[in-house]
C-alpha atoms as a PDB file:
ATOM      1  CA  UNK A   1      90.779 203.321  63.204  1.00  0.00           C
ATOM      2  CA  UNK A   2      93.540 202.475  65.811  1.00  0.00           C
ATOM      3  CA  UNK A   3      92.410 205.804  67.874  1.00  0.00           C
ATOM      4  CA  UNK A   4      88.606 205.600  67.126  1.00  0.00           C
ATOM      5  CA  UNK A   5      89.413 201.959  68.967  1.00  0.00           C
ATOM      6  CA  UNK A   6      91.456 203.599  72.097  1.00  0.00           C
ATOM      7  CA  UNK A   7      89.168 206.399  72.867  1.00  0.00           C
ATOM      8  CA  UNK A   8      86.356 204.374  72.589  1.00  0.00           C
ATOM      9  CA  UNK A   9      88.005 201.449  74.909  1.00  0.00           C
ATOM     10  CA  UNK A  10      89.152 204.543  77.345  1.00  0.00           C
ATOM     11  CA  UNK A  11      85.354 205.778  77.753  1.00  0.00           C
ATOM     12  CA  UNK A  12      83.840 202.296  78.467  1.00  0.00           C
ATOM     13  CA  UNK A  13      87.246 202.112  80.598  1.00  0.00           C
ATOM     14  CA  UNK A  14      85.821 205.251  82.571  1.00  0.00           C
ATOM     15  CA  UNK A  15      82.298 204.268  82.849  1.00  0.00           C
ATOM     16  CA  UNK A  16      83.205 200.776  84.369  1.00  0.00           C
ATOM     17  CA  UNK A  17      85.556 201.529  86.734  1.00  0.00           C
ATOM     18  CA  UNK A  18      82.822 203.307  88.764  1.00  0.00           C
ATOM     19  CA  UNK A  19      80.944 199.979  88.941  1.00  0.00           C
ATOM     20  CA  UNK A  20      83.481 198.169  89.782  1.00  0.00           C
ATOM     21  CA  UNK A  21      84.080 196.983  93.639  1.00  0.00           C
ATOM     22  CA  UNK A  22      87.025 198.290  95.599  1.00  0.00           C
ATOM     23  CA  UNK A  23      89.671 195.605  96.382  1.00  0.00           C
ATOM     24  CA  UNK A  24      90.338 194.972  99.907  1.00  0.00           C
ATOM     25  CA  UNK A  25      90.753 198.667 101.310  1.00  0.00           C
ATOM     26  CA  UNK A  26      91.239 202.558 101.270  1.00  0.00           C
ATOM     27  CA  UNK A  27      94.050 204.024 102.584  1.00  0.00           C
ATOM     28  CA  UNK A  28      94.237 207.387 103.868  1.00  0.00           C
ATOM     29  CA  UNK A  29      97.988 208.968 104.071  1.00  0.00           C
ATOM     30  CA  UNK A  30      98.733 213.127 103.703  1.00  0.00           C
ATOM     31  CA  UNK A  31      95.239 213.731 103.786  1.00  0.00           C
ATOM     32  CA  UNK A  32      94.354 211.586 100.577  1.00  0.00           C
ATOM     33  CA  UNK A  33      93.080 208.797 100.045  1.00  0.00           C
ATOM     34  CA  UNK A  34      93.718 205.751  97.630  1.00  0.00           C
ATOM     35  CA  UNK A  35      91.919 202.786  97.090  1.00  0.00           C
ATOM     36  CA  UNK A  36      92.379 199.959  93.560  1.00  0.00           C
ATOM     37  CA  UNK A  37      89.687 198.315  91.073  1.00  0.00           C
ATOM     38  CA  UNK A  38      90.660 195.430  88.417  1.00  0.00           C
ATOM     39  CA  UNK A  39      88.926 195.500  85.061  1.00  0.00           C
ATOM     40  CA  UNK A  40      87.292 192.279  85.559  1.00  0.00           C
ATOM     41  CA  UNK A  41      88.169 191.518  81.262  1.00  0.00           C
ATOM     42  CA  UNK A  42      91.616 192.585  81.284  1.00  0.00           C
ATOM     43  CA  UNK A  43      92.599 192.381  85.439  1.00  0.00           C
ATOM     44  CA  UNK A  44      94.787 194.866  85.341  1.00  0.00           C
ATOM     45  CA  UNK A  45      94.532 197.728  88.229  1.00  0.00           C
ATOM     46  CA  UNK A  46      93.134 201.214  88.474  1.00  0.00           C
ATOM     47  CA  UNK A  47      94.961 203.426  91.620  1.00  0.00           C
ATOM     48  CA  UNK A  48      92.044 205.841  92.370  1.00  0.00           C
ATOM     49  CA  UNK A  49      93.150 209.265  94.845  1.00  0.00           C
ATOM     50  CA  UNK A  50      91.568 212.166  95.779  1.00  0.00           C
ATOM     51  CA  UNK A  51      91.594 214.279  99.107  1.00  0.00           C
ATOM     52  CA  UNK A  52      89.580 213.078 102.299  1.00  0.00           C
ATOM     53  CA  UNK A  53      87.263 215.981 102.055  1.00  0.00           C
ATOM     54  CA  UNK A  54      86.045 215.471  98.826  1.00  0.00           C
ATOM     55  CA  UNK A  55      83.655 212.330  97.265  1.00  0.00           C
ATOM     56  CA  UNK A  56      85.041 209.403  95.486  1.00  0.00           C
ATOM     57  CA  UNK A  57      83.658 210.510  92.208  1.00  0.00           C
ATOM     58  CA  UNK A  58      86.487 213.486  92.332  1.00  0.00           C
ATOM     59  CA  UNK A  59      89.282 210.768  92.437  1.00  0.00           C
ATOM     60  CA  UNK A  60      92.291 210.822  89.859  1.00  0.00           C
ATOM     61  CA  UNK A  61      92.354 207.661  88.351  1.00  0.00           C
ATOM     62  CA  UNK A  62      96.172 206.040  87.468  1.00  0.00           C
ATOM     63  CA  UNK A  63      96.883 203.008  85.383  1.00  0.00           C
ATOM     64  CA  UNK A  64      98.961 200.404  87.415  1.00  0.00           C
ATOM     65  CA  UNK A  65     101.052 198.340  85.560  1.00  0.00           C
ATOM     66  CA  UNK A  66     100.244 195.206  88.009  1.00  0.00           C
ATOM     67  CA  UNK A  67      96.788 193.417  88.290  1.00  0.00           C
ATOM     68  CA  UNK A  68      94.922 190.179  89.838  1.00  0.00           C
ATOM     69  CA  UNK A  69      94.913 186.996  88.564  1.00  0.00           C
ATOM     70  CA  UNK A  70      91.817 185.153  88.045  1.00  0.00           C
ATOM     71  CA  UNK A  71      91.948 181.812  89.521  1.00  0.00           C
ATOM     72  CA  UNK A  72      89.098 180.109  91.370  1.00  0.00           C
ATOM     73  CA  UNK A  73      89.047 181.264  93.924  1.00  0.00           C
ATOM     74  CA  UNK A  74      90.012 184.682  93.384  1.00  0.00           C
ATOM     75  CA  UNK A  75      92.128 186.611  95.821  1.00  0.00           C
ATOM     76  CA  UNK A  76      91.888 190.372  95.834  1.00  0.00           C
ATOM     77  CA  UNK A  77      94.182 192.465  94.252  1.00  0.00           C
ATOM     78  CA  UNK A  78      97.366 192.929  97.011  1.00  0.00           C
ATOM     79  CA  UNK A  79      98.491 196.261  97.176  1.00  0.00           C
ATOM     80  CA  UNK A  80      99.205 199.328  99.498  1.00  0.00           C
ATOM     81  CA  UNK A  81     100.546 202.777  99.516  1.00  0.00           C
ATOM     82  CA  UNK A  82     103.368 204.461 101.766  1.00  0.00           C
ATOM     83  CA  UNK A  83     105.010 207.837 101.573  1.00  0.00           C
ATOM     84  CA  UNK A  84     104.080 208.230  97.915  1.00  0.00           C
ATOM     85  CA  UNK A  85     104.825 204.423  96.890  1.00  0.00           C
ATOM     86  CA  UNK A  86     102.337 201.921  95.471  1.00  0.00           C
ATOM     87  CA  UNK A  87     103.292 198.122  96.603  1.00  0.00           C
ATOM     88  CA  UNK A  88     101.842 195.451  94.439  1.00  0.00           C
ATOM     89  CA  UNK A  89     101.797 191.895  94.317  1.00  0.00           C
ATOM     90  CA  UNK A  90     100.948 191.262  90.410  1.00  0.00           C
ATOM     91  CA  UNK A  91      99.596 188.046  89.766  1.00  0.00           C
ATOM     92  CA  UNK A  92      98.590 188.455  86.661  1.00  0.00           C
ATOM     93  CA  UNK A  93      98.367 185.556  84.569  1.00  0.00           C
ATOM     94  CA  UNK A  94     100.307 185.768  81.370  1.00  0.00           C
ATOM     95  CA  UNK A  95     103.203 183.309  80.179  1.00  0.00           C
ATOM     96  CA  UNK A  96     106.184 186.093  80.562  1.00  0.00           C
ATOM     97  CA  UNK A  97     104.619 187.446  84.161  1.00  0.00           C
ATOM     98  CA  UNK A  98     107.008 184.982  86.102  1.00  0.00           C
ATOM     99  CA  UNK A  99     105.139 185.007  90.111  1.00  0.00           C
ATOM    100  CA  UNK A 100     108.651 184.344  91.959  1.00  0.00           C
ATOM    101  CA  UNK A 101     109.150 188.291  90.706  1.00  0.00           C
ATOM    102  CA  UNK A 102     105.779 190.218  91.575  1.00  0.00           C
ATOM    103  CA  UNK A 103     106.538 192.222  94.600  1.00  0.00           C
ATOM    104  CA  UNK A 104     106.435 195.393  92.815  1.00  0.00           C
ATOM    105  CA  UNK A 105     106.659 198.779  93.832  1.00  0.00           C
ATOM    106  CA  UNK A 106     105.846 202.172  92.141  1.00  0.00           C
ATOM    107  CA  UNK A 107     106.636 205.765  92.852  1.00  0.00           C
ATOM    108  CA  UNK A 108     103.020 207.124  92.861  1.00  0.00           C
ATOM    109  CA  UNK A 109     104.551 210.271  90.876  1.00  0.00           C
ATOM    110  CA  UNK A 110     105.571 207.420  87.732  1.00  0.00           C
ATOM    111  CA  UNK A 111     102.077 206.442  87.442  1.00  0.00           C
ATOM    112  CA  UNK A 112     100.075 207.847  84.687  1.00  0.00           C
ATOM    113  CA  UNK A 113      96.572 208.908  84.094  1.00  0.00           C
ATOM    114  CA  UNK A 114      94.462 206.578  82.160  1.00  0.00           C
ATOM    115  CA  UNK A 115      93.637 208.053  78.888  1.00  0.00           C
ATOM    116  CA  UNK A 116      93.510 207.369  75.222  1.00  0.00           C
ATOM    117  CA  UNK A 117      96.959 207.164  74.970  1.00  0.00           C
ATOM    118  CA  UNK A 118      97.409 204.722  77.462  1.00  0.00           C
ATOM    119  CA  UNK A 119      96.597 201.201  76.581  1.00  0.00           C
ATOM    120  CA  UNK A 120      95.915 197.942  78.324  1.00  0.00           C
ATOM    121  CA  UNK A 121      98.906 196.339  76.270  1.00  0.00           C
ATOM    122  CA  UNK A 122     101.722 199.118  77.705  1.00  0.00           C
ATOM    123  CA  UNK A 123     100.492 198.472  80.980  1.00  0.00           C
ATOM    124  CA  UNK A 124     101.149 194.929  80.775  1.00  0.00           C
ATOM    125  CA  UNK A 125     104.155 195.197  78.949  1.00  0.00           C
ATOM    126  CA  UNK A 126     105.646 196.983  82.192  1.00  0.00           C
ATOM    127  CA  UNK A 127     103.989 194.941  84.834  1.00  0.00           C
ATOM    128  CA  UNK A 128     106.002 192.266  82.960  1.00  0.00           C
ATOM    129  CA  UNK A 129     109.652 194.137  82.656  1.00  0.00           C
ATOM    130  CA  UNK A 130     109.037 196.234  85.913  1.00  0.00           C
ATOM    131  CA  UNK A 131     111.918 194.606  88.020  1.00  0.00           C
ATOM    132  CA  UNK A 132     110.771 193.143  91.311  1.00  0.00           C
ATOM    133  CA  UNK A 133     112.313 195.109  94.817  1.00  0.00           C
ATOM    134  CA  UNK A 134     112.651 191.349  96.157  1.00  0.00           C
ATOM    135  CA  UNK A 135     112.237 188.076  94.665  1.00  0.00           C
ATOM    136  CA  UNK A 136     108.627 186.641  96.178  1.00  0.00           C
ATOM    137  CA  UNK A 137     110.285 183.860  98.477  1.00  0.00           C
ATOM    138  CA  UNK A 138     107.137 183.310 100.224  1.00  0.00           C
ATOM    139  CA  UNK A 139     105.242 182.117  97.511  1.00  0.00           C
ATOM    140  CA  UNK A 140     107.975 180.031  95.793  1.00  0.00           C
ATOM    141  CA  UNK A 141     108.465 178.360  99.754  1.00  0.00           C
ATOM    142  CA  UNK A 142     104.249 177.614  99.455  1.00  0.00           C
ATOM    143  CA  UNK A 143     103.871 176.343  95.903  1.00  0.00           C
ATOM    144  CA  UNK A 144     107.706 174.239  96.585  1.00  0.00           C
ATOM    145  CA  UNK A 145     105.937 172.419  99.427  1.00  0.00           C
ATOM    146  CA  UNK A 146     102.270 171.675  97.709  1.00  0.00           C
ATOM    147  CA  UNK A 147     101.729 171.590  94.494  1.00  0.00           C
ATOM    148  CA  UNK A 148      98.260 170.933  95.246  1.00  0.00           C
ATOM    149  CA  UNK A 149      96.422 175.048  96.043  1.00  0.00           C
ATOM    150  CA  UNK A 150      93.593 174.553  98.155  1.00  0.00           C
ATOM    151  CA  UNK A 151      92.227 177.873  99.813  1.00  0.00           C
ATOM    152  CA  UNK A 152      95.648 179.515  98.399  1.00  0.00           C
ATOM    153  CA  UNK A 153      95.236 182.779  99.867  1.00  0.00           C
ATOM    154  CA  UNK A 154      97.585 185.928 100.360  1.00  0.00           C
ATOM    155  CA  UNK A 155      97.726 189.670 101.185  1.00  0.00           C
ATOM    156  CA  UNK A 156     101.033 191.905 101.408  1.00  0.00           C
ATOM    157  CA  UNK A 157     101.618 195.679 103.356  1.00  0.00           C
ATOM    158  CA  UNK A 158     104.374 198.173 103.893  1.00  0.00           C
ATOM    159  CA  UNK A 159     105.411 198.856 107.306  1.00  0.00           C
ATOM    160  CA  UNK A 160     108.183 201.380 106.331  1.00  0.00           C
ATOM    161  CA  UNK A 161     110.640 201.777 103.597  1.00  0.00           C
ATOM    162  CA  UNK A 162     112.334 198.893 103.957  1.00  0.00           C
ATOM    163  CA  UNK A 163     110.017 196.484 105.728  1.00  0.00           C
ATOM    164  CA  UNK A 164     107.517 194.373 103.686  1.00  0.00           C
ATOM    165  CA  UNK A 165     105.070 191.724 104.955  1.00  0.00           C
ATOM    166  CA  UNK A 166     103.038 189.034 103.424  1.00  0.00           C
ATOM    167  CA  UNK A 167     101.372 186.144 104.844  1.00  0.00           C
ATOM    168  CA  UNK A 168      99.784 182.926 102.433  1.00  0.00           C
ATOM    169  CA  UNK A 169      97.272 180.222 103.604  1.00  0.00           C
ATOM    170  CA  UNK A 170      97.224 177.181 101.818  1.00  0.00           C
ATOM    171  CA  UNK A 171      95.998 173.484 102.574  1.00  0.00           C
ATOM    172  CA  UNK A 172      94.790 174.486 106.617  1.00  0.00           C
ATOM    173  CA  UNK A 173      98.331 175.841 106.829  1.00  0.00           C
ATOM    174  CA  UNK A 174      99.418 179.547 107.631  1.00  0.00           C
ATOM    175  CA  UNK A 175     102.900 181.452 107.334  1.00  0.00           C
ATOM    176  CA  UNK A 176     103.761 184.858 107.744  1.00  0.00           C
ATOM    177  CA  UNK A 177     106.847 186.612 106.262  1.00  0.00           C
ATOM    178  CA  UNK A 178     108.710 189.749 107.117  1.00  0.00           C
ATOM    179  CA  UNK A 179     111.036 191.128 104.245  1.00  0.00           C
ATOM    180  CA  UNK A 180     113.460 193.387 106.210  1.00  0.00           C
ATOM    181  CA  UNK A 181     115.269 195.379 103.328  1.00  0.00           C
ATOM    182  CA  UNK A 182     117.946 192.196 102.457  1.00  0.00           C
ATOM    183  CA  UNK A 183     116.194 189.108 103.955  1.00  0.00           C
ATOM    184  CA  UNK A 184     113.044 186.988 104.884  1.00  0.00           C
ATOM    185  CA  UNK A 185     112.070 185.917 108.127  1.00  0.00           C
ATOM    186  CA  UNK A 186     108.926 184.021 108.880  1.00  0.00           C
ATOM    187  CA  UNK A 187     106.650 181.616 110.691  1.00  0.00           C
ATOM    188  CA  UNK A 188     104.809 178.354 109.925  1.00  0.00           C
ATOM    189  CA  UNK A 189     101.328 177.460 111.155  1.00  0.00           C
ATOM    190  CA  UNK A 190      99.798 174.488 110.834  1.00  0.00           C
ATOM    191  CA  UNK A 191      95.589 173.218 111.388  1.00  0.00           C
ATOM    192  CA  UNK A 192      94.801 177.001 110.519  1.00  0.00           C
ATOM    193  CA  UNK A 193      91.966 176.622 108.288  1.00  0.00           C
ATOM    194  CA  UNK A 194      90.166 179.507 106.399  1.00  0.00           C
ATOM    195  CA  UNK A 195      86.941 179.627 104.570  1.00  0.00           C
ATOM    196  CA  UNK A 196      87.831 182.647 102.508  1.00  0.00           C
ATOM    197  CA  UNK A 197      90.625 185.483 101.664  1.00  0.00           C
ATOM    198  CA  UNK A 198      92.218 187.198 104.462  1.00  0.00           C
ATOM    199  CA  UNK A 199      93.540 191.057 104.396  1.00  0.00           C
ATOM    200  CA  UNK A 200      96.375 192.336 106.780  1.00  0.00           C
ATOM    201  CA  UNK A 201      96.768 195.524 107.875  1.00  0.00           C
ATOM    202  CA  UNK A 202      98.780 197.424 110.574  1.00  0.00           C
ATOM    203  CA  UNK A 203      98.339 199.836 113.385  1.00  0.00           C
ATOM    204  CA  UNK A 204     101.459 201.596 113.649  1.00  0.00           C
ATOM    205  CA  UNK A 205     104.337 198.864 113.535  1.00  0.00           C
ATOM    206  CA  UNK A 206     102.182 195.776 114.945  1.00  0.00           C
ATOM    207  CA  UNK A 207     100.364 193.940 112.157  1.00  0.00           C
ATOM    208  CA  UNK A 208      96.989 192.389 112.346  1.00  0.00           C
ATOM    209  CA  UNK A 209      94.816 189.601 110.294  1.00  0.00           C
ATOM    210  CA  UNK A 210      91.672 189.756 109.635  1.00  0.00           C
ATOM    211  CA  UNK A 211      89.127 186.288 107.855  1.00  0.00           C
ATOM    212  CA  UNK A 212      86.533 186.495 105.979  1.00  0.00           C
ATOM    213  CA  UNK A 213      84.691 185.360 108.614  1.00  0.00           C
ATOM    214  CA  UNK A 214      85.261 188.140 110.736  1.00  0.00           C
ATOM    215  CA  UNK A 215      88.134 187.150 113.321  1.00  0.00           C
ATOM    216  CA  UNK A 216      90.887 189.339 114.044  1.00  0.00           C
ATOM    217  CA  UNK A 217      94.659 187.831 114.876  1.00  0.00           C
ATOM    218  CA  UNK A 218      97.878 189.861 116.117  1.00  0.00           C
ATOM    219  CA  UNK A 219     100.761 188.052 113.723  1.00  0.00           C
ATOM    220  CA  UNK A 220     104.387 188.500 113.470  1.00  0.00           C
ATOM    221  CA  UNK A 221     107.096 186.310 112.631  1.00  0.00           C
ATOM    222  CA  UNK A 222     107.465 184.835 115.829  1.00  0.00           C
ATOM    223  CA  UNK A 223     103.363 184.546 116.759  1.00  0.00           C
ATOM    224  CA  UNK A 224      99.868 184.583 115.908  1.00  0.00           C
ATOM    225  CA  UNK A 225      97.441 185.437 118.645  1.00  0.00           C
ATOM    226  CA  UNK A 226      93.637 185.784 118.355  1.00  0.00           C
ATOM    227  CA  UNK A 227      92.185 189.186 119.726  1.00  0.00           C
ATOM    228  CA  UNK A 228      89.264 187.157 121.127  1.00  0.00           C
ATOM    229  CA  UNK A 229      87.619 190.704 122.148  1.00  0.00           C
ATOM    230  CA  UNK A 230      88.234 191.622 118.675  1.00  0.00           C
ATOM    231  CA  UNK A 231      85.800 190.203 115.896  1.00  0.00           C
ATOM    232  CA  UNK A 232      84.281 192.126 112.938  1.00  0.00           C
ATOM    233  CA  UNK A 233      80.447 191.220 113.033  1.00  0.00           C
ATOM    234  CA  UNK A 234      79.928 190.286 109.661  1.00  0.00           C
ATOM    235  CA  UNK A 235      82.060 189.209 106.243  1.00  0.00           C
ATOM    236  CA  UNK A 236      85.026 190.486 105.313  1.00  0.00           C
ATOM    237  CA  UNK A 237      83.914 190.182 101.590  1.00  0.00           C
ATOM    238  CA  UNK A 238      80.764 192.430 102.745  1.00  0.00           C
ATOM    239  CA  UNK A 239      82.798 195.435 102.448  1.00  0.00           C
ATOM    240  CA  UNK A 240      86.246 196.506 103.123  1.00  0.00           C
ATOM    241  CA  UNK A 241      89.025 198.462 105.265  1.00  0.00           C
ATOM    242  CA  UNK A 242      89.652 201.541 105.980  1.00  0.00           C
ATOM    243  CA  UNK A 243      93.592 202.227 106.918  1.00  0.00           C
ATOM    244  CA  UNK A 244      93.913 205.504 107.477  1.00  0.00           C
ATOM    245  CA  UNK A 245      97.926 206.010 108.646  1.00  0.00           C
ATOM    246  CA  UNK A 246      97.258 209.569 109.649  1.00  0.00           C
ATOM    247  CA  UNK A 247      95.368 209.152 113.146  1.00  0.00           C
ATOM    248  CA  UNK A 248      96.549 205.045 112.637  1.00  0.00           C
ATOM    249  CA  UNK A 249      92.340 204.062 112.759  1.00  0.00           C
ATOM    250  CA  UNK A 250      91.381 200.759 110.930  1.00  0.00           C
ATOM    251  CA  UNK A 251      87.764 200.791 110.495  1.00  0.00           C
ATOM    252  CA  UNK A 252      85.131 198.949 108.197  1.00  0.00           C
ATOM    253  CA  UNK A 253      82.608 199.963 105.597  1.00  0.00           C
ATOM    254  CA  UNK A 254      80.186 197.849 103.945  1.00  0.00           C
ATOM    255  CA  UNK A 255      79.720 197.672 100.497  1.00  0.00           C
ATOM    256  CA  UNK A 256      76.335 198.984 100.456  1.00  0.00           C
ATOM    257  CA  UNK A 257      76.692 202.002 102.509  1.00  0.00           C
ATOM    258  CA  UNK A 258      78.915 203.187 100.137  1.00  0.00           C
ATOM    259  CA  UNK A 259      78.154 206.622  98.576  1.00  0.00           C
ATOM    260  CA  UNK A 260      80.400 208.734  95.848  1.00  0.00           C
ATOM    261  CA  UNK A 261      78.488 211.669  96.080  1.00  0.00           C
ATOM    262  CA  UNK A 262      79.691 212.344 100.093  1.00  0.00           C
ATOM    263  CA  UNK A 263      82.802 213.367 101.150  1.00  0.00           C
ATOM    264  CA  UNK A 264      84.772 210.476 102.205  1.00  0.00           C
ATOM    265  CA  UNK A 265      85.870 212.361 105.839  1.00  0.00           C
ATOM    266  CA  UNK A 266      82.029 212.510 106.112  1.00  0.00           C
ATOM    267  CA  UNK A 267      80.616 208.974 104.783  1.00  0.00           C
ATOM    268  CA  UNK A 268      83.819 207.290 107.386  1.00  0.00           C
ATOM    269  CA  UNK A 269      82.487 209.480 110.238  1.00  0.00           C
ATOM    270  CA  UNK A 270      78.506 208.432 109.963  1.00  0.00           C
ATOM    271  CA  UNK A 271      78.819 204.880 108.471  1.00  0.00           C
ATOM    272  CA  UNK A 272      82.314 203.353 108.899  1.00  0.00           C
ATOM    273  CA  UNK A 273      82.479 200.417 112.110  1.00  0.00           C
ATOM    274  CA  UNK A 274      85.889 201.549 114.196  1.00  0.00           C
ATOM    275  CA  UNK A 275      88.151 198.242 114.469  1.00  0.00           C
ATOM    276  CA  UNK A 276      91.119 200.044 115.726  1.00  0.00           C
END
């Protein structure tokens, strides 16, 4: 009965993930590419990859023992992949899932295939005993100074091996952290008010911001600038980024120009807006 119940889940598993939106980005690396869903039941994450030249549909999907949380309002799923490592930031919500441990990070070889043997429960058994690669001092520094979340948002990338960024908005205030292997550094911004999530992303080692409303910012931990010239003409929400570390282009597709039946090398090239 057990197995009638886990092929069954796996196969409406399957079907769903398809339908499901992509969170934040895609990231191209090696000539692949790799982009996340969340079961919007369960939260936990999908890592979908397949090579550039082929369509979505071909992508391997791997269960990721991390997920979102669901909170109003929700922030996307955090997450990014460098030289065949998956960062996450699990926030799932669960009463042994402690938040001051969810930088996580997974060799993309560990990850398994979602099948019948695979269950929602193992998954979240290891997001839970998964040890973190650094405790999440940026989020116990927010929540220590408010207790009150109020446009609580975050986003997290890899710039190498050892260095990890994450910036958090929360009450019109804005700080950005830079893990560098063994510490934190980071800066404080207040009257920085956002309407909706934010995503960061990089172009080689200088990191970027970009709102929901469209506005790009250079940010590091000693500045944020806005790249006036720079502005994304329409919502970040309306679709999402394209980081592809192999030329180091950002660009942007919208949600409903996208088609798994073309060749993602070919659907970037006619539809995608260039950023960077």
């Amino acid at each position: 009965m057990r197995t009638a119940f886990y092929i069954l889940f796996f196969l409406v598993t399957v079907f769903t993930l398809r339908s499901q939106e992509i969170e934040r980005k895609i990231v191209i690396e090696k000539g692949r590419f790799y982009y996340t869903t969340i079961d919007p039941e369960q939260q936990m994450g999908t890592l979908y990859t397949g090579n550039i030249s082929a369509s979505l549909k071909t992508a391997k999907r791997l269960a990721l023992p991390a997920g979102r949380n669901y909170n109003d309002p929700v922030n996307p799923f955090c997450w990014d992949v460098l030289n065949e490592t998956v960062y996450a930031v699990n926030s799932l919500k669960h009463p042994m899932n402690d938040q001051n441990e969810s930088l996580k990070r997974f060799p993309l070889a560990s990850l398994q295939d979602w099948s019948d043997k695979v269950t929602i429960t193992e998954m979240l058994n290891k997001s839970i005993d998964y040890n973190t690669f650094t405790p999440n001092i940026p989020y116990a520094f927010v929540t220590k100074k408010s207790k009150v979340l109020d446009h609580f948002f975050y986003d997290a990338i890899a710039l190498d091996d050892t260095t990890f960024c994450m910036g958090l908005t929360n009450n019109n205030e804005f700080s950005f952290w830079t893990f560098n292997g063994t510490g934190w550094n980071h800066l404080e911004m207040t009257n920085f008010p956002v309407s909706g999530y934010f995503s960061l992303f990089n172009v080689k080692q200088d990191v970027y911001m970009i709102l929901d409303n469209g506005k790009i910012y250079s940010v590091s931990a000693k500045k944020v600038i806005p790249l006036t010239e720079k502005i994304l003409n329409t919502e970040l929400s309306k679709g999402f980024l394209i980081i592809n570390k192999d030329d180091g282009s950002v660009k942007f597709l919208k949600n409903d120009q996208l088609n798994d039946h073309t060749a993602l090398n070919e659907l970037i090239k006619k539809k995608a807006i260039a950023i960077f």
